[in-house]
C-alpha atoms as a PDB file:
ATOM      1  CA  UNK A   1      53.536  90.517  77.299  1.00  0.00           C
ATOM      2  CA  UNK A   2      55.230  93.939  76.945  1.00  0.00           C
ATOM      3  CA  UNK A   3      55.670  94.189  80.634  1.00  0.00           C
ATOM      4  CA  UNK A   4      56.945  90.921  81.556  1.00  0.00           C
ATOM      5  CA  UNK A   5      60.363  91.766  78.268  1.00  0.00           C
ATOM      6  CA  UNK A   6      60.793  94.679  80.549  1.00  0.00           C
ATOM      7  CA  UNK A   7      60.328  93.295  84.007  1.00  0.00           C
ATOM      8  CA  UNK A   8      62.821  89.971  82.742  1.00  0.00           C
ATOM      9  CA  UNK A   9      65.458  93.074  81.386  1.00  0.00           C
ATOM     10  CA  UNK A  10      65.279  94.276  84.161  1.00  0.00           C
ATOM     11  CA  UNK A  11      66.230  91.604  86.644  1.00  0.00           C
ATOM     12  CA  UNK A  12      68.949  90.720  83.987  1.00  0.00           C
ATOM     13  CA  UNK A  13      69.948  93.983  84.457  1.00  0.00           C
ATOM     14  CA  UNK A  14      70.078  93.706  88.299  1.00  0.00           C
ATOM     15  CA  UNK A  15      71.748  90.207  88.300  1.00  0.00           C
ATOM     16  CA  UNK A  16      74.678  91.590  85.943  1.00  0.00           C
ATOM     17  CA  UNK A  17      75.287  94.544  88.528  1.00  0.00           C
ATOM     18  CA  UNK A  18      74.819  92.306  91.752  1.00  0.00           C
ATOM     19  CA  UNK A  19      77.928  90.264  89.931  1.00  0.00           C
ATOM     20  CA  UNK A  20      79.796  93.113  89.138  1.00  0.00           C
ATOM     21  CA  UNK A  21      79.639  94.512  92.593  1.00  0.00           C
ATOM     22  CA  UNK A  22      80.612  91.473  94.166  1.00  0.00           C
ATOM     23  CA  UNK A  23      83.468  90.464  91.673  1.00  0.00           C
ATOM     24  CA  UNK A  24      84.736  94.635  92.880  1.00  0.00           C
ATOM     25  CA  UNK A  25      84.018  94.008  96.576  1.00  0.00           C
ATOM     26  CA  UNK A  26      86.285  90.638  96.311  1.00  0.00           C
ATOM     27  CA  UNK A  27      88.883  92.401  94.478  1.00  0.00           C
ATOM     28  CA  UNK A  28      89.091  95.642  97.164  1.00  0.00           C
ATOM     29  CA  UNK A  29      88.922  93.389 100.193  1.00  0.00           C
ATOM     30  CA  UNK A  30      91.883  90.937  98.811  1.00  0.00           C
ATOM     31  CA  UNK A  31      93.830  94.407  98.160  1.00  0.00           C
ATOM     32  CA  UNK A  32      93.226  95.741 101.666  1.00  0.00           C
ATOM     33  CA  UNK A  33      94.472  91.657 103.364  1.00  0.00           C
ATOM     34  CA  UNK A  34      97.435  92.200 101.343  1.00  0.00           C
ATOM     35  CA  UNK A  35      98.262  95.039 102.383  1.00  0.00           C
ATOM     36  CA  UNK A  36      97.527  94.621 106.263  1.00  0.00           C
ATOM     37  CA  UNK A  37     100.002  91.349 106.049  1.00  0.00           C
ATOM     38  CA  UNK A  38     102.611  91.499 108.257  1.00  0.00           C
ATOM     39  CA  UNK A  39     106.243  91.671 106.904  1.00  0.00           C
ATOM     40  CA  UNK A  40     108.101  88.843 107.875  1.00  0.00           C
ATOM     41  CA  UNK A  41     111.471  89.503 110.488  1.00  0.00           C
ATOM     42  CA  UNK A  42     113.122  87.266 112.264  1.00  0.00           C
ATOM     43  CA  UNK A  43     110.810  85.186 114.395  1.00  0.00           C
ATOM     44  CA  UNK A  44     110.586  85.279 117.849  1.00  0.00           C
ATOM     45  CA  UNK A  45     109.817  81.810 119.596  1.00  0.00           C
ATOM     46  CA  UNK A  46     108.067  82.219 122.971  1.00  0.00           C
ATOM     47  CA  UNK A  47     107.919  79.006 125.332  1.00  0.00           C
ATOM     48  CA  UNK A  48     104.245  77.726 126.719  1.00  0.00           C
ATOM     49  CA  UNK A  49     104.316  76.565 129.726  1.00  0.00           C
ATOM     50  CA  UNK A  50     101.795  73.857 130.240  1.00  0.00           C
ATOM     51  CA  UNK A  51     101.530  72.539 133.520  1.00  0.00           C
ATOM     52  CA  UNK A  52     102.664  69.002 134.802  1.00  0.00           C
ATOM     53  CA  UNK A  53     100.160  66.193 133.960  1.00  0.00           C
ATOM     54  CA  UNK A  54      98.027  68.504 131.011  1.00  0.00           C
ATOM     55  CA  UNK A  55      97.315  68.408 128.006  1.00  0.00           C
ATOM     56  CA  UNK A  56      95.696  69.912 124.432  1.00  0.00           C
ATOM     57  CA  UNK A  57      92.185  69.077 124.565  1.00  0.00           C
ATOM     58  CA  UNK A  58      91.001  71.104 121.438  1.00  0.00           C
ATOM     59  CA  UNK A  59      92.344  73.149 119.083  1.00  0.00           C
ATOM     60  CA  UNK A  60      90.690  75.874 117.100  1.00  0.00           C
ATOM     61  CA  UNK A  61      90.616  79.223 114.827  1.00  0.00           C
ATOM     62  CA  UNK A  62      89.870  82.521 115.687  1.00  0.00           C
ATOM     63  CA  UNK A  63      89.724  85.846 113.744  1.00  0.00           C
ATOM     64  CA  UNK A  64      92.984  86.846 115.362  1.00  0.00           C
ATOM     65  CA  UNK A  65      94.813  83.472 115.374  1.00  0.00           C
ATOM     66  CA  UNK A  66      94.471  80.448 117.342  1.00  0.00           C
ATOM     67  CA  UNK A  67      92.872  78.824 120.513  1.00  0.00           C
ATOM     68  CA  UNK A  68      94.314  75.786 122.611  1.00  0.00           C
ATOM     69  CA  UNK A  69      91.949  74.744 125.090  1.00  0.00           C
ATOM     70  CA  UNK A  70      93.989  72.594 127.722  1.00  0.00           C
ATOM     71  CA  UNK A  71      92.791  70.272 130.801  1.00  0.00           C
ATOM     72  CA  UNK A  72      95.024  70.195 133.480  1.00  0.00           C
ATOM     73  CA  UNK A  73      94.833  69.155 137.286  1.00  0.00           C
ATOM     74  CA  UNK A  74      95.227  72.776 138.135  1.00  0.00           C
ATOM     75  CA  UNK A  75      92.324  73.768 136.075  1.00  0.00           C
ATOM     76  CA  UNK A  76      91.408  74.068 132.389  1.00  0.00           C
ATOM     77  CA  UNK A  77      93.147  77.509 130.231  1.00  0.00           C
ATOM     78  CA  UNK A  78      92.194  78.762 127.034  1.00  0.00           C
ATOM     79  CA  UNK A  79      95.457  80.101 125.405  1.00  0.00           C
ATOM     80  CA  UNK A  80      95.444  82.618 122.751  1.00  0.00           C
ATOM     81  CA  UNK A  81      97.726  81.915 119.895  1.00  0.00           C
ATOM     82  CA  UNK A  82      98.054  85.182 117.198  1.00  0.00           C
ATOM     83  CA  UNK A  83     100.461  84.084 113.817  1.00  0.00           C
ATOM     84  CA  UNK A  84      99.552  88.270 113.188  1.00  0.00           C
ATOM     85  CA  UNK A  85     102.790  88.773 115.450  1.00  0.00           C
ATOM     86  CA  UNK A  86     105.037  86.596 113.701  1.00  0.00           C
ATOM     87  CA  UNK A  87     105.765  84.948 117.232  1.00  0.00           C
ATOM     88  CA  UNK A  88     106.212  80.926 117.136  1.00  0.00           C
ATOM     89  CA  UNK A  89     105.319  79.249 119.869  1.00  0.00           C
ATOM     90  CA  UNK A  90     106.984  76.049 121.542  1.00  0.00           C
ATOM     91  CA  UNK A  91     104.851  73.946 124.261  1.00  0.00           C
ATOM     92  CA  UNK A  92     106.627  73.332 126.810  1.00  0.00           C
ATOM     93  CA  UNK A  93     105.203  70.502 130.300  1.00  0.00           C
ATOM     94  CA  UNK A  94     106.923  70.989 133.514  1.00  0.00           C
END
């Protein structure tokens, strides 16, 4: 009976750590995206050029921004879309 008191303090013990560490790893890694932020200037809006007869098939995230997948007659194009630059970015057709 002796053993299993220590054997539950201990894994009491480890759980309390395990939380402690995690609440410090949250609170160093929301320090460090802070940080990294970019400062807002003024914007820069940079035209897309689609070609004629396309269009935005899918649209998804990536770690460094977004991706716009686009059919066209010409072809399909993946186009890379980073909000890290502070660069807008208008879609144009032809």
């Amino acid at each position: 009976m002796q053993g299993m008191k220590i054997l539950v303090g201990v894994m009491s013990l480890m759980i309390v750590i395990c939380i402690g560490l995690l609440a410090y790893g949250l609170a160093t890694k929301t320090g460090e995206l802070a940080a990294e932020k970019p400062k807002a200037t003024a914007e820069t809006i940079t035209e897309l050029q689609l070609p004629a007869l396309s269009r935005i098939e899918r649209m998804s995230g990536d770690s460094d921004g977004a991706v716009l997948y686009v059919e066209s007659t010409e072809g399909d194009y993946l186009y890379f879309v980073s909000p890290a630059s502070s660069v807008r970015i208008r879609i144009k057709r032809q």
